[in-house]
N, C-alpha and C. Protein backbone atom coordinates (compact mmCIF):
# COMPACT_ATOMS: atom_id res chain seq x y z
N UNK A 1 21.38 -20.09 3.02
CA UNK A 1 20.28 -19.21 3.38
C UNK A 1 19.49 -18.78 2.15
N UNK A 2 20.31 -18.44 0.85
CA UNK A 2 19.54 -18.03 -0.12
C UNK A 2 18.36 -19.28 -0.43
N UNK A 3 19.19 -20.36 -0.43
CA UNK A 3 18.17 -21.93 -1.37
C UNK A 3 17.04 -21.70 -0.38
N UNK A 4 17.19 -21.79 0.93
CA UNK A 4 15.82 -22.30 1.51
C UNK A 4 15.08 -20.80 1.95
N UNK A 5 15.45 -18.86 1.61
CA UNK A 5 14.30 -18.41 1.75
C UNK A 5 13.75 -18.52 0.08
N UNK A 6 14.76 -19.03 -0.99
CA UNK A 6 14.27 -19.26 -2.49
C UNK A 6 12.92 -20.33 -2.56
N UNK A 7 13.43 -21.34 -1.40
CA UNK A 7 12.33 -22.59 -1.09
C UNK A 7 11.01 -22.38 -0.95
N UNK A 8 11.23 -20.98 0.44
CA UNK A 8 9.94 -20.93 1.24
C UNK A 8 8.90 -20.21 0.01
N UNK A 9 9.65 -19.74 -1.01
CA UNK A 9 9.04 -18.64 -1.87
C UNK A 9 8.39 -19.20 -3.05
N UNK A 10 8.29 -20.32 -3.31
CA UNK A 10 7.44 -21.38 -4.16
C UNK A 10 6.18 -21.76 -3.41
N UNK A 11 5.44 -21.25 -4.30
CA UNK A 11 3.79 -21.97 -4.23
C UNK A 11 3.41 -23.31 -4.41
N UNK A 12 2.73 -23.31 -3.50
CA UNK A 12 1.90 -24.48 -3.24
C UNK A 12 0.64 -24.13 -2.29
N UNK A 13 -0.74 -24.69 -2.66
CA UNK A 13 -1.76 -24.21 -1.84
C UNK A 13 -1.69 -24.14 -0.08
N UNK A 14 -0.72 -25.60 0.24
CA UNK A 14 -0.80 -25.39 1.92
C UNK A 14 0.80 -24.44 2.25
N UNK A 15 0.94 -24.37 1.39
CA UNK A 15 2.16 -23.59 2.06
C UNK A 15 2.11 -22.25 1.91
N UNK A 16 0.95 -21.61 1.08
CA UNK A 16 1.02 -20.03 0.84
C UNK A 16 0.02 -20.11 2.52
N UNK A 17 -1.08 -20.81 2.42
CA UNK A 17 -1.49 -21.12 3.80
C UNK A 17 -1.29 -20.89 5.08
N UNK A 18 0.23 -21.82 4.76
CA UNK A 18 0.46 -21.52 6.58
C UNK A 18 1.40 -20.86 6.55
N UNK A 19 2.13 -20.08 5.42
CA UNK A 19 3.02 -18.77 5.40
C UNK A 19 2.24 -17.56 5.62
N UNK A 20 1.03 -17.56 4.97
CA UNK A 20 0.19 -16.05 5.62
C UNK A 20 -0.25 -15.93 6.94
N UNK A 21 -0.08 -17.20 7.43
CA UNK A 21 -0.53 -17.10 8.92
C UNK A 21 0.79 -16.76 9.72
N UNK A 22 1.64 -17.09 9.10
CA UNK A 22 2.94 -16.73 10.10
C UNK A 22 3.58 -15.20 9.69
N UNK A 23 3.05 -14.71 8.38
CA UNK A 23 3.81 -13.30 8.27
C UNK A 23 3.45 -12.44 9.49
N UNK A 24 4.94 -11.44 10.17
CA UNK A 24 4.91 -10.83 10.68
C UNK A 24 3.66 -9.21 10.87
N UNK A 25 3.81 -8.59 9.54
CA UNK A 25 3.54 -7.26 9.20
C UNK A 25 2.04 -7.67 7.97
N UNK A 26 1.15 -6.39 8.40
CA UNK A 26 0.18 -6.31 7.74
C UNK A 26 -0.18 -5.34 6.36
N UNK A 27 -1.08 -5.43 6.03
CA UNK A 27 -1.15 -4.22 4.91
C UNK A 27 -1.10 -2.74 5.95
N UNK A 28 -0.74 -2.00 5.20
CA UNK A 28 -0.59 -0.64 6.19
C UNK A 28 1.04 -0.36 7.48
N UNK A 29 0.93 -1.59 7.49
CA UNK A 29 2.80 -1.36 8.30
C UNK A 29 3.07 -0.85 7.77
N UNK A 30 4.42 0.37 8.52
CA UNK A 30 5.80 0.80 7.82
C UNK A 30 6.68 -0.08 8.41
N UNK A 31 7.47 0.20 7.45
CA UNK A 31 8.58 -1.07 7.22
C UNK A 31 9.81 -0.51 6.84
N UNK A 32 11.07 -1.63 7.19
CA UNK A 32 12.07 -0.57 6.33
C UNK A 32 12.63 -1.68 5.55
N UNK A 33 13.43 -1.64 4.24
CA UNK A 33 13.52 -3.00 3.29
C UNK A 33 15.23 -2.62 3.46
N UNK A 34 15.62 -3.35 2.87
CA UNK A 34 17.01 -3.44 2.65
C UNK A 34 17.09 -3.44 1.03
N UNK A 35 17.17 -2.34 0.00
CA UNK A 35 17.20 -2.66 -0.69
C UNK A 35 18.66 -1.60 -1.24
N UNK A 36 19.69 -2.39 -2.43
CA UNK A 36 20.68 -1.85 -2.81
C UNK A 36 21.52 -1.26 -1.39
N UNK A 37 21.80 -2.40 -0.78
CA UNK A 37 22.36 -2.04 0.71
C UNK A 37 22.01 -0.88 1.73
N UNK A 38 20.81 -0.40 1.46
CA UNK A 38 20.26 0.55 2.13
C UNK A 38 18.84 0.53 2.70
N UNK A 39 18.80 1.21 3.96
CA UNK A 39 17.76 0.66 4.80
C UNK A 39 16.42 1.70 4.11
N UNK A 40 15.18 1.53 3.08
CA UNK A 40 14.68 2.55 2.78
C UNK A 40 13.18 2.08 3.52
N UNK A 41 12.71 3.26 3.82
CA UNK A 41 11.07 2.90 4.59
C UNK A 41 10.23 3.05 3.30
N UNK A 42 8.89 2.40 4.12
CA UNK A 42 7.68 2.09 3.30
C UNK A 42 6.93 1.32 3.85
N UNK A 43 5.77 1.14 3.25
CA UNK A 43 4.51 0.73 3.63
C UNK A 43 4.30 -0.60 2.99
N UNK A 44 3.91 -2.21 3.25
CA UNK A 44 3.18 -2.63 3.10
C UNK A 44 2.18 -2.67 2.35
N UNK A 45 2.27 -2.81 1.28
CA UNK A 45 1.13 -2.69 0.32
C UNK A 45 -0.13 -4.15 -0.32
N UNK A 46 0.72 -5.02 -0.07
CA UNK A 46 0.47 -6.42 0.13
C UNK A 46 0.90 -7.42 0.57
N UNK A 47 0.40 -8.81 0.93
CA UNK A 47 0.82 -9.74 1.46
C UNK A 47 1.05 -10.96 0.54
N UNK A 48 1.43 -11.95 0.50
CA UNK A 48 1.85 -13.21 0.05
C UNK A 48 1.86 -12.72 -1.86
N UNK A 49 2.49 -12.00 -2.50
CA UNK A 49 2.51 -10.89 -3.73
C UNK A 49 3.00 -11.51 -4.67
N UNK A 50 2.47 -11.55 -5.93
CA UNK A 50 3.45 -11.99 -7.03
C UNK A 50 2.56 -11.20 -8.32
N UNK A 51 3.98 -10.90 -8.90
CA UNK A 51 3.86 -9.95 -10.33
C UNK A 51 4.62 -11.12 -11.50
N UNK A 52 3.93 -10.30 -12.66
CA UNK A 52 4.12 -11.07 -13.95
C UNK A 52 6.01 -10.70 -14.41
N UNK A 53 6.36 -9.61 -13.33
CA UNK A 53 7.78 -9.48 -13.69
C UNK A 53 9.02 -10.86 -12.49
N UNK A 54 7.85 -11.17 -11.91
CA UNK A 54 8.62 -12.89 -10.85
C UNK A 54 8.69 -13.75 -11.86
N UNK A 55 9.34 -15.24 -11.44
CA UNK A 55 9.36 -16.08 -12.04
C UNK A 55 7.76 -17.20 -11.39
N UNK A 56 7.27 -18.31 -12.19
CA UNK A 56 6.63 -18.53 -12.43
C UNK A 56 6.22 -19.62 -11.13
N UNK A 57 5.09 -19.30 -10.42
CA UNK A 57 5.73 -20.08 -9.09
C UNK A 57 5.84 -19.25 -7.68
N UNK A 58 6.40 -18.23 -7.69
CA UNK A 58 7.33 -17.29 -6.74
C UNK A 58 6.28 -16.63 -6.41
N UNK A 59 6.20 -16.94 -5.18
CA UNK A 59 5.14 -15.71 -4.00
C UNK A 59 6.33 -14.85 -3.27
N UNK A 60 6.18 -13.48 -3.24
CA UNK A 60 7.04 -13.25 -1.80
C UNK A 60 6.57 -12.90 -0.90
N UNK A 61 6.74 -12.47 0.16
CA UNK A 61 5.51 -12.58 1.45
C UNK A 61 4.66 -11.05 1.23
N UNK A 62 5.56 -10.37 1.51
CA UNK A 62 5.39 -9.14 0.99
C UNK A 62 5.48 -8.03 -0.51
N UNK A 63 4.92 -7.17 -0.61
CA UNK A 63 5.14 -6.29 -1.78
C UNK A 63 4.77 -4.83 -0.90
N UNK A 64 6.05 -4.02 -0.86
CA UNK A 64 6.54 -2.90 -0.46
C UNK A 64 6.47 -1.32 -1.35
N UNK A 65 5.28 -0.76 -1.13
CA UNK A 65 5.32 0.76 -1.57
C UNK A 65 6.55 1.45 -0.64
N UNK A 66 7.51 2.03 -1.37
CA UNK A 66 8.15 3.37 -0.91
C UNK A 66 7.98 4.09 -0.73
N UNK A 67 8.65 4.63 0.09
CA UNK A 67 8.49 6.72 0.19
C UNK A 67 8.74 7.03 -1.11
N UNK A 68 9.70 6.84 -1.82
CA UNK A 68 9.67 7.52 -2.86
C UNK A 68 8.79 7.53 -4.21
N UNK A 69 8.22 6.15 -3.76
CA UNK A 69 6.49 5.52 -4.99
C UNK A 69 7.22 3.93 -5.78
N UNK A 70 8.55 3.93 -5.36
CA UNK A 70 8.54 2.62 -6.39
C UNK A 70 8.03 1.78 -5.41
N UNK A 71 7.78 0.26 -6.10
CA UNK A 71 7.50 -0.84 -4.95
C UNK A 71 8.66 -1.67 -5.65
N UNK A 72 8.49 -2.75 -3.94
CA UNK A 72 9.40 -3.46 -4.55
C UNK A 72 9.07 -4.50 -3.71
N UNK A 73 9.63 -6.17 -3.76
CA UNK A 73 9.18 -7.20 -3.06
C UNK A 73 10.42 -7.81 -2.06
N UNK A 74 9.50 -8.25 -0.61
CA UNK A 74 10.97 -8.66 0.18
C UNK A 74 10.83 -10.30 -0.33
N UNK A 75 12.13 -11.20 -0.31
CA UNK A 75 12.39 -12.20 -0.77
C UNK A 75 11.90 -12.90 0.50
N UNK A 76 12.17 -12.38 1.41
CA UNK A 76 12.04 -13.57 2.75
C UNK A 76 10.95 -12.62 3.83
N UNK A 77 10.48 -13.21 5.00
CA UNK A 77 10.07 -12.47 6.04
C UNK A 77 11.06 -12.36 6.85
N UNK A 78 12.10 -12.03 6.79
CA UNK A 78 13.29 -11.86 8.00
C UNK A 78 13.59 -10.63 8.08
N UNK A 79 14.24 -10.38 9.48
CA UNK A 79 14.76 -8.73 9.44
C UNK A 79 15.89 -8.35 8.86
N UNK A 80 16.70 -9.28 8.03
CA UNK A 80 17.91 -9.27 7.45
C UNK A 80 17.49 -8.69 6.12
N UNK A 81 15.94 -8.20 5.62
CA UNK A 81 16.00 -8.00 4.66
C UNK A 81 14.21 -6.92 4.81
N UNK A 82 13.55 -7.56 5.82
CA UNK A 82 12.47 -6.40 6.15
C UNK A 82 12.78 -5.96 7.34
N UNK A 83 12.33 -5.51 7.90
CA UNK A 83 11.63 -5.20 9.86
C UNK A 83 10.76 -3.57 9.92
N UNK A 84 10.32 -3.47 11.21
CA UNK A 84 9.19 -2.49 11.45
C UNK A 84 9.79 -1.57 10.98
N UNK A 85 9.19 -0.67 10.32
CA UNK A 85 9.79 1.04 10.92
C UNK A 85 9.92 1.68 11.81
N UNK A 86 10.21 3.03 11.68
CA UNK A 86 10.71 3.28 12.38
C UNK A 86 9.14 3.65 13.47
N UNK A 87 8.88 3.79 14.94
CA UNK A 87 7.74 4.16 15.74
C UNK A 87 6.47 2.76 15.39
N UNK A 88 7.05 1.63 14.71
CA UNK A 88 6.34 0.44 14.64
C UNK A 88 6.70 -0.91 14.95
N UNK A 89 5.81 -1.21 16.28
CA UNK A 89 5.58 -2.87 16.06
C UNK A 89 5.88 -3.79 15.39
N UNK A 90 6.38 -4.73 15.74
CA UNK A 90 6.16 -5.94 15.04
C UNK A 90 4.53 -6.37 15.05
N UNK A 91 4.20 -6.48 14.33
CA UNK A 91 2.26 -7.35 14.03
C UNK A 91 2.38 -8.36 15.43
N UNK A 92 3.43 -9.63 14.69
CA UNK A 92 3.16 -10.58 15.78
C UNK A 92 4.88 -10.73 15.53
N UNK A 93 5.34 -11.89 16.32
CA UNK A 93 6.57 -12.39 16.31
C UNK A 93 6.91 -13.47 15.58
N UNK A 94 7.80 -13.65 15.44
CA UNK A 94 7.96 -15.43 14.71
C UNK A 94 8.44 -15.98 15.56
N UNK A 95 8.21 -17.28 14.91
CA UNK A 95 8.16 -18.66 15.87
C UNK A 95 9.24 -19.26 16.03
């Protein structure tokens, strides 16, 4: 599971493509991340995201403002590691 959401997370022009068309959640969702084994909410702050602190290559679908102000990035679009918040929708579903 790690190799292939590590896979989906490499750039390439048709694949950032038809990965933004399939992300779930928009700018402005709340969300809740899984981060340090804990479920913390936040907002959506961007989509298909990469910082100069990633490796070289590496989109992640998302980049996550906190309640508390840090951000941070989900590795995959799955709920094993994002999903709605709490009183929110899913955007759309996956396929």
């Amino acid at each position: 599971a790690l190799k292939r959401a590590f896979a989906e997370c490499v750039a390439t022009p048709e694949g950032l493509a038809e990965r933004e068309q399939s992300l779930r959640f928009q700018v402005g969702d709340s969300v809740q991340c899984l981060t340090d084994g804990q479920w913390l909410p936040g907002v959506i702050e961007r989509r298909m995201a990469h910082t100069d602190s990633m490796p070289q290559g590496l989109v992640a679908p998302y980049m996550i403002k906190l309640e508390d102000g840090d951000s941070v990035w989900a590795p995959a679009d799955e709920d094993a590691v994002i999903r709605a918040g709490r009183g929110q929708k899913r955007s759309r579903t996956r396929k």
